[in-house]
PDB file of N, CA and C in Angstrom:
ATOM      1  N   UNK A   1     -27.816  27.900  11.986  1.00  0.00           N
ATOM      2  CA  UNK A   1     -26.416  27.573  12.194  1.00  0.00           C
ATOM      3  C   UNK A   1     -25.654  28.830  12.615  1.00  0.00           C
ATOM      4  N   UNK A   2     -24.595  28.589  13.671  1.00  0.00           N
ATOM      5  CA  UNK A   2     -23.832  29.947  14.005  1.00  0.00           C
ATOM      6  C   UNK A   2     -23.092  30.062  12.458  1.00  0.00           C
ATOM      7  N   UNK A   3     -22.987  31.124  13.112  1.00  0.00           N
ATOM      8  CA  UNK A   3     -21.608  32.036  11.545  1.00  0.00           C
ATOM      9  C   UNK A   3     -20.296  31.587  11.932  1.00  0.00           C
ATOM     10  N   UNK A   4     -19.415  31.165  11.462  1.00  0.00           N
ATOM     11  CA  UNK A   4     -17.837  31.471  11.745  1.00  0.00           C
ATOM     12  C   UNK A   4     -17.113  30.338  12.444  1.00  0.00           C
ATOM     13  N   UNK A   5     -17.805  29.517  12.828  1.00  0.00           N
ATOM     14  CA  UNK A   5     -17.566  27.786  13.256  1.00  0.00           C
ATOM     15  C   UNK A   5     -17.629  26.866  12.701  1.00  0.00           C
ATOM     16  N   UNK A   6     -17.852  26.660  11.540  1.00  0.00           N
ATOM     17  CA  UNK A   6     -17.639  25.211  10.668  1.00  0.00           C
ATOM     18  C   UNK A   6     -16.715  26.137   9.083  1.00  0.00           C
ATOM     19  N   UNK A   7     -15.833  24.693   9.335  1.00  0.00           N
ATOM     20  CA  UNK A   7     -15.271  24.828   7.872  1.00  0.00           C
ATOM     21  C   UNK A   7     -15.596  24.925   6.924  1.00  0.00           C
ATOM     22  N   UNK A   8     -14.522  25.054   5.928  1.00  0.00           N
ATOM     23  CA  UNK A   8     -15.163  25.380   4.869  1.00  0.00           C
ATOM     24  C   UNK A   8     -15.258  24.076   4.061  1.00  0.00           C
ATOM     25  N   UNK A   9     -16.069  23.802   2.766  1.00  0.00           N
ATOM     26  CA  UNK A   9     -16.032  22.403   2.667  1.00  0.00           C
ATOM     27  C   UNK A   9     -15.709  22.122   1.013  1.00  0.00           C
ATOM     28  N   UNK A  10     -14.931  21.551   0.680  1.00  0.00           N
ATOM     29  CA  UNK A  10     -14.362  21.390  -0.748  1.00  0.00           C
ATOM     30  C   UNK A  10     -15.041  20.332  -1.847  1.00  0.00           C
ATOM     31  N   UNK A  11     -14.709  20.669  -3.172  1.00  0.00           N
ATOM     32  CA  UNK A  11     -15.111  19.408  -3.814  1.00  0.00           C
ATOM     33  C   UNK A  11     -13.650  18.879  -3.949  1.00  0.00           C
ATOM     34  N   UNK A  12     -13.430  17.842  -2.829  1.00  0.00           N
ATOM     35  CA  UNK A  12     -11.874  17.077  -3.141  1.00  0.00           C
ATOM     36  C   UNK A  12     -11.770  16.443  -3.987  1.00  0.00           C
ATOM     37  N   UNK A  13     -10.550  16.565  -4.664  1.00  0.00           N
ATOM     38  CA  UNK A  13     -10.019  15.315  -5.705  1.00  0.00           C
ATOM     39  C   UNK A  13      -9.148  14.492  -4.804  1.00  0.00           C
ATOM     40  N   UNK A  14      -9.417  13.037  -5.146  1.00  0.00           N
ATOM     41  CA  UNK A  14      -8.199  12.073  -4.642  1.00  0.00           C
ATOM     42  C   UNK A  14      -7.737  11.073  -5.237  1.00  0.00           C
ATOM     43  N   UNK A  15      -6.350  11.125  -5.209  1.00  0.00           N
ATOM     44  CA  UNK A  15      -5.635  10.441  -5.826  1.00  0.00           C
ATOM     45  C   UNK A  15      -4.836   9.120  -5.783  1.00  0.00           C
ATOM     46  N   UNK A  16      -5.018   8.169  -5.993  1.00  0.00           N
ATOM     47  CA  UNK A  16      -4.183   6.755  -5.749  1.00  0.00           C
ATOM     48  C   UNK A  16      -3.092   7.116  -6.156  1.00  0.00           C
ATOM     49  N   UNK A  17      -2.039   6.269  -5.288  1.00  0.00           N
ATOM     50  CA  UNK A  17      -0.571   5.783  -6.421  1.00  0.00           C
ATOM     51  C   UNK A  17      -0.726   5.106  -7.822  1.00  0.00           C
ATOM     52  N   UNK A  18      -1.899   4.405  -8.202  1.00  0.00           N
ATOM     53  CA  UNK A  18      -1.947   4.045  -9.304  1.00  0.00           C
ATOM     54  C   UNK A  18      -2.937   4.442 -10.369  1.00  0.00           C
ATOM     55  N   UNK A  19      -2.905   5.779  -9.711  1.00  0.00           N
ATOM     56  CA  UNK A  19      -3.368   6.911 -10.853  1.00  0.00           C
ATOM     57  C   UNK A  19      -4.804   7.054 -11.435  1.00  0.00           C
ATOM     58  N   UNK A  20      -5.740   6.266 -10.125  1.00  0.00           N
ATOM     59  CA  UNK A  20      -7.511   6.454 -10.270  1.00  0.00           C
ATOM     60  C   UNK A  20      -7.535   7.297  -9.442  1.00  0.00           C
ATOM     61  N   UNK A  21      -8.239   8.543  -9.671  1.00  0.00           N
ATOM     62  CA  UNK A  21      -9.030   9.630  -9.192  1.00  0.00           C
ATOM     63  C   UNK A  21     -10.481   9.934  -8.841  1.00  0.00           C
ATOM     64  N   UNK A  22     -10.751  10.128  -8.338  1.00  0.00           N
ATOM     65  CA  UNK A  22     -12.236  10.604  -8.600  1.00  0.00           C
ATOM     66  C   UNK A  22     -12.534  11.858  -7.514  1.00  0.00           C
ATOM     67  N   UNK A  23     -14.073  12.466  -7.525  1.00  0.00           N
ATOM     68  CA  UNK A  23     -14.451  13.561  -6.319  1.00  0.00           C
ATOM     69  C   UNK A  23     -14.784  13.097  -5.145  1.00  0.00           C
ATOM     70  N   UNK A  24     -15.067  13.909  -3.858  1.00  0.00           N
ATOM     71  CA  UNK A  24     -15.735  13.867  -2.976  1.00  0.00           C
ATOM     72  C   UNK A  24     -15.750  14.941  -1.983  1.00  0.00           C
ATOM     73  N   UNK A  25     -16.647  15.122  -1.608  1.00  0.00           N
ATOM     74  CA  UNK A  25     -17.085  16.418  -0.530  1.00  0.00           C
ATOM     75  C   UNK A  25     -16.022  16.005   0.529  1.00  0.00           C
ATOM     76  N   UNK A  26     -15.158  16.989   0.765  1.00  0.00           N
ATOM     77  CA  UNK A  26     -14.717  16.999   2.319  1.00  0.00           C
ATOM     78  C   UNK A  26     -14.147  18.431   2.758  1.00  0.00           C
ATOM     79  N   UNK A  27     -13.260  18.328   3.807  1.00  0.00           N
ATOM     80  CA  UNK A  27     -13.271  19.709   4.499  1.00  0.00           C
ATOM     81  C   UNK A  27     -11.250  20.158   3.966  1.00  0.00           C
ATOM     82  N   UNK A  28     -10.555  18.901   3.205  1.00  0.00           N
ATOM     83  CA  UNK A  28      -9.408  19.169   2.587  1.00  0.00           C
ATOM     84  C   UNK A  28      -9.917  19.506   1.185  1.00  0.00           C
ATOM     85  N   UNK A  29      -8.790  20.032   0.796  1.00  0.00           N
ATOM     86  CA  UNK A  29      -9.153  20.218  -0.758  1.00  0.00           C
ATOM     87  C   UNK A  29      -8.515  19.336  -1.540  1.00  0.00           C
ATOM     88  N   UNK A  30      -7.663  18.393  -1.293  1.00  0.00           N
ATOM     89  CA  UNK A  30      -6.950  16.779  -2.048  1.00  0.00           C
ATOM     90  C   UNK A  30      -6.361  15.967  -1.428  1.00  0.00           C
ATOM     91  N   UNK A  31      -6.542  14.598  -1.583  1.00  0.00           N
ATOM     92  CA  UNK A  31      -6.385  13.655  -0.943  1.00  0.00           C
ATOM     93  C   UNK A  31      -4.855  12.688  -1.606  1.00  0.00           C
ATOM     94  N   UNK A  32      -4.254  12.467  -0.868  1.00  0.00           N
ATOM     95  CA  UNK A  32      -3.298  10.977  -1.810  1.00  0.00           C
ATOM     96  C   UNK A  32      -3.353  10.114  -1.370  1.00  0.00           C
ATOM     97  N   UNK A  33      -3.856   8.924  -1.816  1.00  0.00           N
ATOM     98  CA  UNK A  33      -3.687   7.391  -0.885  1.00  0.00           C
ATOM     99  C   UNK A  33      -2.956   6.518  -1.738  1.00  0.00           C
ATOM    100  N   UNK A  34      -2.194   5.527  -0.907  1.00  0.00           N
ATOM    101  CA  UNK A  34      -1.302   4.545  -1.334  1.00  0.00           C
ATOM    102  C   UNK A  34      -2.837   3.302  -2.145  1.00  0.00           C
ATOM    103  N   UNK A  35      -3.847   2.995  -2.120  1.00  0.00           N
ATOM    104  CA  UNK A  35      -3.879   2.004  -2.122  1.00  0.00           C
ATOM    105  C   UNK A  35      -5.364   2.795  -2.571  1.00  0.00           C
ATOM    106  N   UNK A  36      -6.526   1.712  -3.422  1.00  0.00           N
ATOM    107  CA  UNK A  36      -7.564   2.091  -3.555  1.00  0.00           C
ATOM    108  C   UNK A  36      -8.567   0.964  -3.760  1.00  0.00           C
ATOM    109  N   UNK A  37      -9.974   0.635  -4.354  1.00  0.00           N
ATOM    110  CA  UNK A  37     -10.558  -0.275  -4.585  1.00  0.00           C
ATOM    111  C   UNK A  37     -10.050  -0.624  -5.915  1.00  0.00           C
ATOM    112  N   UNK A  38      -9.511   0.115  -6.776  1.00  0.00           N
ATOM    113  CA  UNK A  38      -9.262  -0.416  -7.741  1.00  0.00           C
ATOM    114  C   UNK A  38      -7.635  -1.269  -8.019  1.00  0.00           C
ATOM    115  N   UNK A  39      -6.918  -0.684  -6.873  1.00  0.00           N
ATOM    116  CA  UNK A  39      -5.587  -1.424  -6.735  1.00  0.00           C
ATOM    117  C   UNK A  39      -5.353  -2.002  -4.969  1.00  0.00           C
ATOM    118  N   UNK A  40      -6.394  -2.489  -4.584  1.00  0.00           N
ATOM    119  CA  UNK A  40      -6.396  -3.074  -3.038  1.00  0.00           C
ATOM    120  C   UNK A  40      -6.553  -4.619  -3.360  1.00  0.00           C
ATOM    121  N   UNK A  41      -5.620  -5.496  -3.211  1.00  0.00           N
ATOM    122  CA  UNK A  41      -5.405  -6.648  -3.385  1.00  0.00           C
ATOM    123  C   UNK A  41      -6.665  -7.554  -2.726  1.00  0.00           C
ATOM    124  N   UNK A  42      -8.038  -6.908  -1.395  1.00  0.00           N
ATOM    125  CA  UNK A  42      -9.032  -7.478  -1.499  1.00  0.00           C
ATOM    126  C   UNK A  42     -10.140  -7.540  -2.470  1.00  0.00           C
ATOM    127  N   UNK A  43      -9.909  -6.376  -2.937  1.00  0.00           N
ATOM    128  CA  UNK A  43     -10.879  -5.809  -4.280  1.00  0.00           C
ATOM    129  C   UNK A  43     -10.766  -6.406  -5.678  1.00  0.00           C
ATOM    130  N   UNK A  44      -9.222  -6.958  -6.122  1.00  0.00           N
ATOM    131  CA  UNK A  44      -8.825  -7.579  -7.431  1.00  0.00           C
ATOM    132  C   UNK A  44      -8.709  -8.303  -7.436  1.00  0.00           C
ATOM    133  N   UNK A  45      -8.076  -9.144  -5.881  1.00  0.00           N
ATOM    134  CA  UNK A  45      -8.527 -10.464  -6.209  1.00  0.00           C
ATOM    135  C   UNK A  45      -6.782 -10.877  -6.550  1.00  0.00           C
ATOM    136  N   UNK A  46      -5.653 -10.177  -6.353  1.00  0.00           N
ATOM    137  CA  UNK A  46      -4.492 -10.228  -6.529  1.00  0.00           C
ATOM    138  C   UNK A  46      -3.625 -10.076  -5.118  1.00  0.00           C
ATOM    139  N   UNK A  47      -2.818 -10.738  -5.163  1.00  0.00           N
ATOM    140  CA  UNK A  47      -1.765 -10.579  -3.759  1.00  0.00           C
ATOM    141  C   UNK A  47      -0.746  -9.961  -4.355  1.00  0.00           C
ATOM    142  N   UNK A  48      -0.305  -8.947  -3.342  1.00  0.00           N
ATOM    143  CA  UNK A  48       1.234  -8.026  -3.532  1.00  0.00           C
ATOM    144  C   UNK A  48       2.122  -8.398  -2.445  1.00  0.00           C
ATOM    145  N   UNK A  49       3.255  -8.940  -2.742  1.00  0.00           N
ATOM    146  CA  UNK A  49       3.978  -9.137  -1.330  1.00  0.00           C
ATOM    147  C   UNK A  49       4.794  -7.353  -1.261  1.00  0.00           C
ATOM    148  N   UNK A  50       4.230  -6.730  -0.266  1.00  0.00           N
ATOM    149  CA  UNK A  50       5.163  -5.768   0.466  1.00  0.00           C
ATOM    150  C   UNK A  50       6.067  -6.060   0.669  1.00  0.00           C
ATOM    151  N   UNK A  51       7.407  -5.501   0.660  1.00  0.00           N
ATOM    152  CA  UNK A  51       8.610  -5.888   1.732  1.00  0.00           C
ATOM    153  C   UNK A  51       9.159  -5.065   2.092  1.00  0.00           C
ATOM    154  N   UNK A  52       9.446  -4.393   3.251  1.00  0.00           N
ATOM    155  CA  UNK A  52       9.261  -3.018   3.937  1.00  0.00           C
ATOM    156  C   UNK A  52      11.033  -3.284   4.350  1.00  0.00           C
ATOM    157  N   UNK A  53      11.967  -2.895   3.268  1.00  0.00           N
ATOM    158  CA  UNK A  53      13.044  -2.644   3.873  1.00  0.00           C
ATOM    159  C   UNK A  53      14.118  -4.115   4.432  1.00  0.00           C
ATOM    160  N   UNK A  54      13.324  -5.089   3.630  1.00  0.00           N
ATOM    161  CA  UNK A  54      14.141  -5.979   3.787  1.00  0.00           C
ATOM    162  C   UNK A  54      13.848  -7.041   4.924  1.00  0.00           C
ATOM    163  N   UNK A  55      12.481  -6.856   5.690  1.00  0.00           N
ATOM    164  CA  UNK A  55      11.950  -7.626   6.494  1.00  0.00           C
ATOM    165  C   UNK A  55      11.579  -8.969   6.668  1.00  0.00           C
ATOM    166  N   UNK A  56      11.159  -9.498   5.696  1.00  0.00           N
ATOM    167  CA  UNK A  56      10.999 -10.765   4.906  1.00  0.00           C
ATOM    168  C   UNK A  56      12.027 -11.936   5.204  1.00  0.00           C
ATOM    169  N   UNK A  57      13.764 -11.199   4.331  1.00  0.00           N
ATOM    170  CA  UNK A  57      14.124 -11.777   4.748  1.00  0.00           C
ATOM    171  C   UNK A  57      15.446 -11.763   5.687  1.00  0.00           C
ATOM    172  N   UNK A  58      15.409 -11.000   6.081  1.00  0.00           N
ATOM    173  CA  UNK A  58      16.264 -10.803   7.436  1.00  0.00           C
ATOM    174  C   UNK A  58      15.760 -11.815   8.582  1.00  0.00           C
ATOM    175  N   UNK A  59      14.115 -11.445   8.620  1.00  0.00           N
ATOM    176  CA  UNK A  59      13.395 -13.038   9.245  1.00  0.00           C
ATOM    177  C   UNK A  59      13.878 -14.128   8.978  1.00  0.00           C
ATOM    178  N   UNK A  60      13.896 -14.471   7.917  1.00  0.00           N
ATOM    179  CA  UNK A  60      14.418 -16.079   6.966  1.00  0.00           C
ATOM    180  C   UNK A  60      15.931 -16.183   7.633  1.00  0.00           C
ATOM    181  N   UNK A  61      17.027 -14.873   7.310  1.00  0.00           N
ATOM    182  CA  UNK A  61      18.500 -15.379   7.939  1.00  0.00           C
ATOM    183  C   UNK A  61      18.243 -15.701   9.236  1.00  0.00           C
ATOM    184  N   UNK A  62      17.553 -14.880  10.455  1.00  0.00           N
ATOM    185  CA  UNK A  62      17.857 -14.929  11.788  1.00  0.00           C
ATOM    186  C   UNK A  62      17.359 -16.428  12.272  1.00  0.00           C
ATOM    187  N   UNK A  63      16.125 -17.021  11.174  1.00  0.00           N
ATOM    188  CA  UNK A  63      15.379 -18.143  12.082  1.00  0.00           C
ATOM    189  C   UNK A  63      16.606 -19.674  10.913  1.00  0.00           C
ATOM    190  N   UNK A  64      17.123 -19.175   9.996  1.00  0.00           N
ATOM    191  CA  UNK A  64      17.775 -20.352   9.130  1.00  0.00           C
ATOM    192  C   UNK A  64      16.952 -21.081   8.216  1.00  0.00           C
ATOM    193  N   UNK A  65      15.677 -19.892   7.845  1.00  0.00           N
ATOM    194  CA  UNK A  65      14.738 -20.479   6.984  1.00  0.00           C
ATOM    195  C   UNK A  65      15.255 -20.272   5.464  1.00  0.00           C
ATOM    196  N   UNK A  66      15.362 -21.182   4.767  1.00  0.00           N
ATOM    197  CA  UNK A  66      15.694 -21.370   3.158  1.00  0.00           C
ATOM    198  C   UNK A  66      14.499 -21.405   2.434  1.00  0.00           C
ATOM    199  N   UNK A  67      13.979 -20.967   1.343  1.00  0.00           N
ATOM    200  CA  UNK A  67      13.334 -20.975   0.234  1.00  0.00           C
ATOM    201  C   UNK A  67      13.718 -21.802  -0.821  1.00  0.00           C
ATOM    202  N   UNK A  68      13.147 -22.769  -1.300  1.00  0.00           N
ATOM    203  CA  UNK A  68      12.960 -22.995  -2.846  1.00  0.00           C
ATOM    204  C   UNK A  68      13.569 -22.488  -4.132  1.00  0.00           C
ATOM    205  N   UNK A  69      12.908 -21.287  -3.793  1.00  0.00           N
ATOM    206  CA  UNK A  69      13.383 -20.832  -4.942  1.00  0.00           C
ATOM    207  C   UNK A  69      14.873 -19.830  -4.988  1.00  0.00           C
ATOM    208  N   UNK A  70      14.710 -19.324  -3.547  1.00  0.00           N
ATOM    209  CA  UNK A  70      16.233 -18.524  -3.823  1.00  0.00           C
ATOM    210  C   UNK A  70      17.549 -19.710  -3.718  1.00  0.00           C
ATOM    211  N   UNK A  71      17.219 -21.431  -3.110  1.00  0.00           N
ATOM    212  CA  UNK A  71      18.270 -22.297  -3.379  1.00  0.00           C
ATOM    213  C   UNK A  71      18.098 -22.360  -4.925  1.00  0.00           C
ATOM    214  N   UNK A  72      17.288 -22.666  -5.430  1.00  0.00           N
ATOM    215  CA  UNK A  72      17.422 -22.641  -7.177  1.00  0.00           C
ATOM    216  C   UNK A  72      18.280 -21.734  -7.773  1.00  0.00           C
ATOM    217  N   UNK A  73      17.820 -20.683  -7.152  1.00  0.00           N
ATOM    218  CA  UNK A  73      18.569 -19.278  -7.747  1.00  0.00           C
ATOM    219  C   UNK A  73      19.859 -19.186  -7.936  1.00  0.00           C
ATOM    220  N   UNK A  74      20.544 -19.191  -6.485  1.00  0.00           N
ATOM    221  CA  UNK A  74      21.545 -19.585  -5.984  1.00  0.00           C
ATOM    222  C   UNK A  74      22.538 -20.995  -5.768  1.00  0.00           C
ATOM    223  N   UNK A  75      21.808 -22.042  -6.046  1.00  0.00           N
ATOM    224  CA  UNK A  75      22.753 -23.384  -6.769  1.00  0.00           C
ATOM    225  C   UNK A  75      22.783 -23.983  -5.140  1.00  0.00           C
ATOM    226  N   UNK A  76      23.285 -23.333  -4.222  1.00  0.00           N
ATOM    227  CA  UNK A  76      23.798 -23.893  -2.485  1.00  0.00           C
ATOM    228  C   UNK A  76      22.387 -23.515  -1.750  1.00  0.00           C
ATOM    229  N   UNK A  77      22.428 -24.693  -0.905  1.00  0.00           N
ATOM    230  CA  UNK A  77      21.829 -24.575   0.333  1.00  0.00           C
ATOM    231  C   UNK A  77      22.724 -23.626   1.274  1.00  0.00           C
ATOM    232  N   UNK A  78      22.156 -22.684   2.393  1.00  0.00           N
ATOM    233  CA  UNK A  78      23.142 -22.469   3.065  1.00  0.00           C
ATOM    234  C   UNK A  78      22.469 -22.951   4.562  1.00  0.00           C
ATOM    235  N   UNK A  79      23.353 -22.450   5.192  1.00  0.00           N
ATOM    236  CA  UNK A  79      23.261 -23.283   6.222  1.00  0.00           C
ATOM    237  C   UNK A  79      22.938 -22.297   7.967  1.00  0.00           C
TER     238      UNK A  79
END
């Protein structure tokens, strides 16, 4: 192997948002990910609705789509 051309290579730690860690060889020295096998809604077997800022339902006002449950919530249909 030449000298002075490949990185250097770490034992990384990485970290979920929901606070499972573990090692792995790479060329960073720590990782952060939003999402993991142990909290990835294909892996548990659980659905998370995202809602990125209000997207959801800004959709619902522009097309005049009503929900169930927010008329419950709210007593009126609107219109």
């Amino acid at each position: 192997m030449k000298k002075g051309i490949h990185p250097k290579y770490y034992q990384a730690k990485v970290t979920c948002a929901c606070g499972n860690t573990w090692t792995v060889g790479s060329t960073r020295p720590e990782f952060h990910l939003d999402l993991c096998s142990a909290c990835h809604p294909f892996f548990t077997g659980k659905q998370k609705m995202v809602d990125t800022a209000g997207r959801v339902e800004k959709f619902r006002r522009k097309y005049g789509i009503v929900d169930k449950t927010t008329e419950a919530i709210h007593g009126q249909k609107k219109k």
